[in-house]
Protein backbone atom coordinates (compact mmCIF):
# COMPACT_ATOMS: atom_id res chain seq x y z
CA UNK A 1 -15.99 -17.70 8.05
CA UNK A 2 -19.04 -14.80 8.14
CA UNK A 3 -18.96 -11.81 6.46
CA UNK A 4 -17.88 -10.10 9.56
CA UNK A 5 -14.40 -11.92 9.70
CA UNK A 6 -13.67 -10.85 6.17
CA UNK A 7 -14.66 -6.94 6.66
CA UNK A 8 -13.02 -6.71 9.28
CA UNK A 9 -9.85 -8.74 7.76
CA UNK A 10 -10.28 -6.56 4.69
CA UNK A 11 -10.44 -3.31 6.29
CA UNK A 12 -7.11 -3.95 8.63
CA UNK A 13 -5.55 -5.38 5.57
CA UNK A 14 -6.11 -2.70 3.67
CA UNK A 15 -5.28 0.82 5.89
CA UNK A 16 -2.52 -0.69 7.55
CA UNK A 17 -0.53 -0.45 4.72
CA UNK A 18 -2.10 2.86 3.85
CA UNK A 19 -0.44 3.91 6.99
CA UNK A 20 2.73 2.53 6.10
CA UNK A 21 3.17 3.89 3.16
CA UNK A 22 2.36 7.41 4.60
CA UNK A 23 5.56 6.48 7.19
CA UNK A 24 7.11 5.79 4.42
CA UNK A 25 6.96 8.72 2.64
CA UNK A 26 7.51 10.60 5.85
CA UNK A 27 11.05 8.99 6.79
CA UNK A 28 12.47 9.49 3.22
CA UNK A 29 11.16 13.13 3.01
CA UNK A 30 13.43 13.06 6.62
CA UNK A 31 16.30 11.13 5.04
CA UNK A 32 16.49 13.61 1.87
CA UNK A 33 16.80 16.68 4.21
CA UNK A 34 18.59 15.29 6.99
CA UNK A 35 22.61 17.14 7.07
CA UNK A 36 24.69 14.11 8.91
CA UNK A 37 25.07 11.09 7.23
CA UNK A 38 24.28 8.18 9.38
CA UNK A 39 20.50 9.65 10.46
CA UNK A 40 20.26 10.19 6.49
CA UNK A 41 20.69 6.77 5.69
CA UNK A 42 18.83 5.25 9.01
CA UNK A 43 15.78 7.60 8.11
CA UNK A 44 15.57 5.98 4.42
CA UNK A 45 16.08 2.39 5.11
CA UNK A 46 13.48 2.57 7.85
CA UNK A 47 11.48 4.12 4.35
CA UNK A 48 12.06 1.25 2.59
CA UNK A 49 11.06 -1.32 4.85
CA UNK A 50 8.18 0.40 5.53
CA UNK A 51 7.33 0.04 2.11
CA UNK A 52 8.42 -2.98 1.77
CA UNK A 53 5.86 -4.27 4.92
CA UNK A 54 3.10 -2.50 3.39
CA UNK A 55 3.74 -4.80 -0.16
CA UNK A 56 4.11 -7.66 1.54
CA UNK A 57 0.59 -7.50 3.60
CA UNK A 58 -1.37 -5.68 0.29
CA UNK A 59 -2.36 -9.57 -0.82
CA UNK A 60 -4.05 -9.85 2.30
CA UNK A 61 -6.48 -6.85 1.28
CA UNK A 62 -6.81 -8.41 -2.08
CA UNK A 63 -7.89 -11.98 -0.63
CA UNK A 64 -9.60 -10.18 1.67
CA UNK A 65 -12.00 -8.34 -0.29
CA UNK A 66 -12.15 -11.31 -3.17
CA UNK A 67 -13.68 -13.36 -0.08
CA UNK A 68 -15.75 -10.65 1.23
CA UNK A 69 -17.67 -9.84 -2.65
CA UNK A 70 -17.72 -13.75 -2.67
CA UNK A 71 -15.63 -14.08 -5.70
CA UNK A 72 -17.40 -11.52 -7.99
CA UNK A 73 -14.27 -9.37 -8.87
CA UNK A 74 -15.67 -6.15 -10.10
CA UNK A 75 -18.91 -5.99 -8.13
CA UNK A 76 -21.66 -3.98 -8.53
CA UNK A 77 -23.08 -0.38 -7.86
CA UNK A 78 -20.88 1.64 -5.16
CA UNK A 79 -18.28 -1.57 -5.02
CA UNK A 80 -17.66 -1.47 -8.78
CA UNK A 81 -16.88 2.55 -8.37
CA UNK A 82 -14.90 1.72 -5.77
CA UNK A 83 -12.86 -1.02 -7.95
CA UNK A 84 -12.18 1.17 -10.59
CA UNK A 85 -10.70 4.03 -8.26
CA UNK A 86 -8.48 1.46 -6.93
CA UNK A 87 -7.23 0.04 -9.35
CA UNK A 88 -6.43 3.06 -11.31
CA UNK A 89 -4.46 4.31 -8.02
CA UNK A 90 -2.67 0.99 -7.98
CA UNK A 91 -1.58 1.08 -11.62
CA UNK A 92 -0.45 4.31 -10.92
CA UNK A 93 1.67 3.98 -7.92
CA UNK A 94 3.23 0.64 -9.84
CA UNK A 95 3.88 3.06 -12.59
CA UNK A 96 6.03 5.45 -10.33
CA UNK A 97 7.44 3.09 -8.12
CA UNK A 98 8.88 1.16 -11.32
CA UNK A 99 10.41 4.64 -13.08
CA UNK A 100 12.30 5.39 -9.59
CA UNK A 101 13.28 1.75 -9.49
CA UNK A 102 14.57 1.84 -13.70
CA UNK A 103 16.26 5.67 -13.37
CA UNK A 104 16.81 5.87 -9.81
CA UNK A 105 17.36 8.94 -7.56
């Protein structure tokens, strides 16, 4: 497969869950502030699976962009910049994500 396949593959892979997360966000900002119960709880599962959809097609980005630098990890230049903004974000979200998970709402 060309390069063309892979940033192409890579850049799907990587804003749709972007997307999803943002609709994720969005429906359990609804769900919070929603009065009647059953729209509440619709609103905050459809959250969660969003979030759980974007997780589940993140790899993809990662295989993605692992084929498309041909297997050099960090990169170079711009793409090495890029890696460490990233990664920080990632380690940061994973940071959050796990303290709701451990205390909870």
């Amino acid at each position: 497969m060309n390069q063309v396949f892979w940033a192409r593959m890579h850049g799907g892979a990587t804003h749709f869950p972007i997307a999803l997360l943002v609709v994720s966000v969005l429906f359990d900002h609804a769900g919070f502030w929603w009065r009647e119960e059953l729209p509440r709880r619709e609103f905050r599962a459809f959250g969660f699976y969003s979030l759980l959809i974007a997780a589940a097609v993140s790899p993809a980005a990662v295989i993605s962009g692992i084929a498309l630098s041909k297997g050099i990890l960090l990169g170079t230049g711009l793409l090495a910049l890029h890696h460490y903004f990233i990664w920080l974000v990632a380690m940061m979200s994973a940071g959050y994500w796990g303290g709701e998970m451990i205390i909870g709402r």
